[in-house]
Protein backbone atom coordinates (compact mmCIF):
# COMPACT_ATOMS: atom_id res chain seq x y z
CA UNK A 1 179.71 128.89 -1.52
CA UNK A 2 180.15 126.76 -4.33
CA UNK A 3 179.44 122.76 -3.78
CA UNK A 4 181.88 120.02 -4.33
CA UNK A 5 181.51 117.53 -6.76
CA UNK A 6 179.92 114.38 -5.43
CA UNK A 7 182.36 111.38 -5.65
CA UNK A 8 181.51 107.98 -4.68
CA UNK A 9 182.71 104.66 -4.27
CA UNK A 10 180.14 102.33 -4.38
CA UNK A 11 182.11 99.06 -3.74
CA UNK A 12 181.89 97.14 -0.69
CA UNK A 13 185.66 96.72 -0.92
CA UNK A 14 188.24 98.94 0.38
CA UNK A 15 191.55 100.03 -1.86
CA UNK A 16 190.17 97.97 -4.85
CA UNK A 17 189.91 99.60 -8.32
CA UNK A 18 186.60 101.70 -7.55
CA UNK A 19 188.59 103.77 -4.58
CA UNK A 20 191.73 103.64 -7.45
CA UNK A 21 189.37 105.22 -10.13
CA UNK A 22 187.91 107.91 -7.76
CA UNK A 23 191.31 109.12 -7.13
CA UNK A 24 191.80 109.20 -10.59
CA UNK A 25 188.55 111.04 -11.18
CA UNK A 26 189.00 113.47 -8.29
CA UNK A 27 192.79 114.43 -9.82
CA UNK A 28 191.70 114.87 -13.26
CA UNK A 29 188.48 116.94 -12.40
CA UNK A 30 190.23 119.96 -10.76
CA UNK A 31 187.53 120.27 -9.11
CA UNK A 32 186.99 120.31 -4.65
CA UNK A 33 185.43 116.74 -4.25
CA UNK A 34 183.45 115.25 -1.57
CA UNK A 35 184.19 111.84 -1.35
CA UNK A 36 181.96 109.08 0.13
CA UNK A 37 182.21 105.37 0.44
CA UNK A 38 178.24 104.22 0.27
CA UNK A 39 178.92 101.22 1.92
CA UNK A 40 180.13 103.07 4.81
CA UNK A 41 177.11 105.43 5.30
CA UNK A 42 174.65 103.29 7.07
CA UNK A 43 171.75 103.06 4.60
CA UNK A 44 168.93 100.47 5.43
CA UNK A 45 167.40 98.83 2.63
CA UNK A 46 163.89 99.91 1.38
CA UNK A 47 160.95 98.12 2.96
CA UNK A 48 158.07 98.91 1.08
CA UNK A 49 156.41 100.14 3.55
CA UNK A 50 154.47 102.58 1.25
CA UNK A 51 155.51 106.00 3.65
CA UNK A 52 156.88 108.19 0.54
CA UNK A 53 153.41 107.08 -1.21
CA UNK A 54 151.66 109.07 1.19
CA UNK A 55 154.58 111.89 1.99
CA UNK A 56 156.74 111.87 -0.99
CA UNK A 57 160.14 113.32 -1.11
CA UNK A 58 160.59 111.60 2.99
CA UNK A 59 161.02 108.43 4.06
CA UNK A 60 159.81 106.30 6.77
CA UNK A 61 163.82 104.91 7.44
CA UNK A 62 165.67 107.95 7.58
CA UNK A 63 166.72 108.14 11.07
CA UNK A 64 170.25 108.89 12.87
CA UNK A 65 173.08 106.53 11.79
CA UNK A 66 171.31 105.88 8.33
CA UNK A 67 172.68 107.98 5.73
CA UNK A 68 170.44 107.64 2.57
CA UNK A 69 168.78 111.02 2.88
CA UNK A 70 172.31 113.12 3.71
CA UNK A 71 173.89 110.98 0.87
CA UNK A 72 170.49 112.25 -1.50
CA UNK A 73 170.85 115.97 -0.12
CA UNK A 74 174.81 115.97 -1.41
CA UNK A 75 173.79 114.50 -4.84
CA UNK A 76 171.56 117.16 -4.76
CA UNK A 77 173.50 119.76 -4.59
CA UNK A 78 176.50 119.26 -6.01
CA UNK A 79 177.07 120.53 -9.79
CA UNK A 80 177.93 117.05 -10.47
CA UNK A 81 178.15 113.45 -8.88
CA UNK A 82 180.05 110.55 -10.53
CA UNK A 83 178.86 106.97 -8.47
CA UNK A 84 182.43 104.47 -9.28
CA UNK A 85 181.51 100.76 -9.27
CA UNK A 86 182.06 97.79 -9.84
CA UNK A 87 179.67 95.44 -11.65
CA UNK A 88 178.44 91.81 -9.61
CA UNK A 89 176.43 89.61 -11.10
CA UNK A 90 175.59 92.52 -14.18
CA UNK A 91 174.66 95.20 -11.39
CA UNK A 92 175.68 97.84 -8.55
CA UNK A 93 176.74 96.09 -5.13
CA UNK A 94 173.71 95.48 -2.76
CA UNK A 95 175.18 98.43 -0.14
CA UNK A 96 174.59 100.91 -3.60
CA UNK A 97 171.81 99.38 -5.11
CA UNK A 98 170.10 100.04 -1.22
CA UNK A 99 170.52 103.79 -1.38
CA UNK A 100 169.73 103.73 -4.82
CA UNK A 101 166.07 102.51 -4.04
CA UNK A 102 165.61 104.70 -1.07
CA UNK A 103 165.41 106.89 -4.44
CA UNK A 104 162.00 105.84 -4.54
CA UNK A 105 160.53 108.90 -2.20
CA UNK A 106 161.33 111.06 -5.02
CA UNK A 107 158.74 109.63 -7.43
CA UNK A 108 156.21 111.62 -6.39
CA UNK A 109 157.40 114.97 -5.94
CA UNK A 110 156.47 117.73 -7.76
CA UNK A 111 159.59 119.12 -8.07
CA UNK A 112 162.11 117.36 -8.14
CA UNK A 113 165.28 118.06 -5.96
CA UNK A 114 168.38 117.43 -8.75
CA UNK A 115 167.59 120.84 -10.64
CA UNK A 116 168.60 118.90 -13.52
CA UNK A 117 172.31 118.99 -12.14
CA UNK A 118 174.24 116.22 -14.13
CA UNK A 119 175.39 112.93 -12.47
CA UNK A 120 177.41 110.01 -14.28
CA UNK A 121 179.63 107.23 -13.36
CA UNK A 122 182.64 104.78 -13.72
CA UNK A 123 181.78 101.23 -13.97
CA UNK A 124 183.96 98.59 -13.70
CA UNK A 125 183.42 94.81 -15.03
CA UNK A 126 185.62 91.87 -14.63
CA UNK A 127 184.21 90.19 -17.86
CA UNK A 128 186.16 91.00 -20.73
CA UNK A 129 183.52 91.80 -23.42
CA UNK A 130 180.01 91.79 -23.21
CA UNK A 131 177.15 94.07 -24.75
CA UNK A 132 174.96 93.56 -21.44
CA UNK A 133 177.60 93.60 -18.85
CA UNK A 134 176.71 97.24 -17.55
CA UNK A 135 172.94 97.47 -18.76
CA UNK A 136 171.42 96.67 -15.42
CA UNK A 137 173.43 99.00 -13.45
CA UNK A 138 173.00 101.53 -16.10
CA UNK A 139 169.32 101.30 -16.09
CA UNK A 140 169.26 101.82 -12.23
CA UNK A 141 171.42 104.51 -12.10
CA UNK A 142 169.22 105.98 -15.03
CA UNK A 143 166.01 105.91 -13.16
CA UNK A 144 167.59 107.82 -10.08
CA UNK A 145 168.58 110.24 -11.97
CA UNK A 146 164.80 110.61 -13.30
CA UNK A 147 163.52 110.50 -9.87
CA UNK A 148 166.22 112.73 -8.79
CA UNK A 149 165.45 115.12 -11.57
CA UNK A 150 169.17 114.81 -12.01
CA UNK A 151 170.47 114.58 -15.95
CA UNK A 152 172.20 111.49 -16.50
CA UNK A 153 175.48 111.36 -18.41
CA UNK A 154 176.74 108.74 -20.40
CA UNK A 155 179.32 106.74 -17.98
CA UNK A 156 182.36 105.02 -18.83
CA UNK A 157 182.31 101.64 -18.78
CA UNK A 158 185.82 99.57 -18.21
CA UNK A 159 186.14 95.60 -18.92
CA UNK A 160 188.68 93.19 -17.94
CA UNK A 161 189.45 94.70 -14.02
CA UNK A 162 188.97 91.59 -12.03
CA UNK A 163 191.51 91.95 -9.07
CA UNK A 164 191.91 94.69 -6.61
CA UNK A 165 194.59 96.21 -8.16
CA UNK A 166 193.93 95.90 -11.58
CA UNK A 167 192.88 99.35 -12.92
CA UNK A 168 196.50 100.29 -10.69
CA UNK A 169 198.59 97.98 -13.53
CA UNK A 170 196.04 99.23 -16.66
CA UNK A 171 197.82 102.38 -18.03
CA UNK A 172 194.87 101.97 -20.78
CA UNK A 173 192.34 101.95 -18.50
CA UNK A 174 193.60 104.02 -15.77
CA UNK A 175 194.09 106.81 -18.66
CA UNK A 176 190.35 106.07 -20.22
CA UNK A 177 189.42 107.16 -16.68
CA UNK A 178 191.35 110.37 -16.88
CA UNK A 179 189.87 111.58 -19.78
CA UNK A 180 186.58 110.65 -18.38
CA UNK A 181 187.13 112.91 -15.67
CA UNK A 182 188.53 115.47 -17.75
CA UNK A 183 185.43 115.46 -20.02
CA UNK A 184 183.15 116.04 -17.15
CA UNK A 185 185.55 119.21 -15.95
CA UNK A 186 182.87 121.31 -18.17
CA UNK A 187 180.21 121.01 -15.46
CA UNK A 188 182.36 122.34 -12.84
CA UNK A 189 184.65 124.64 -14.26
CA UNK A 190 184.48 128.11 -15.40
């Protein structure tokens, strides 16, 4: 059985221009998509309790009703994952950037579970313009992809989408999102 792609919103907000840009993604891919809302998945933040140290690849938090590991095991597996966001403060929202370091368990391992499988992403900043507006998110994402042993893919980056509907009113944007997803139809299609 072939995997869907791995599509996720990683804003705390529902019906806001991350969920608009996944549909967007998911349409243009023609591709089966899993969808997931990370917010929505339970994930307790890291602790540093030192656990994977000693057993990497596990973690001390994974328990029922947290979803970090199942949300790791999809990533995993699918032939491609695209993480939509939106950009606070010049980074992921703390709900993402919380699975994201539950990444950490993967450090260690020997091999690493991504089999080099390609994951990317949609970011979206209110600001304008700005050459640093998506470098810390970038730079996370980056490093779970290392410790993932996933192959990161240059994302698209979108400025100016402030309000919840703004990528909805953006035929620029909403079609720079399009051929995003289009682009990325070469890891999933024959």
């Amino acid at each position: 059985m072939i995997e869907p792609v791995f599509l996720a919103s990683c804003s705390p907000r529902r019906g806001g221009n991350s969920d608009a840009a996944a549909r967007l993604v998911r349409q243009a891919l023609g591709a089966p998509c899993r969808d997931f809302r990370i917010a929505d998945e339970g994930v307790r933040p890291c602790v540093s309790c030192g656990f994977c140290d000693a057993h990497p690849g596990l973690c001390a938090l994974d328990a029922p009703g947290d979803g970090a590991g199942a949300l790791f095991d999809a990533v995993c597996r699918a032939p491609l994952s695209v993480l939509v966001s939106p950009v606070y403060f010049y980074h992921l929202p703390a709900q993402a950037k919380a699975w994201i370091d539950r990444a950490q368990r993967f450090w260690k391992c020997a091999d690493k579970p991504g089999g080099g499988r390609p994951v990317t992403a949609v970011l979206i900043g209110a600001r304008p313009r700005g050459d640093k507006l998506f470098e810390g998110a970038e730079r996370t994402l980056r490093y779970m992809a290392l410790a993932l042993g996933l192959e990161w893919v240059e994302p698209l980056r979108l400025y100016g989408l402030d309000g919840p509907d703004d990528l909805a009113g953006h035929a620029e944007a909403s079609a720079r999102v399009v051929e995003f997803a289009a682009s990325l139809s070469r890891f999933v299609l024959p």
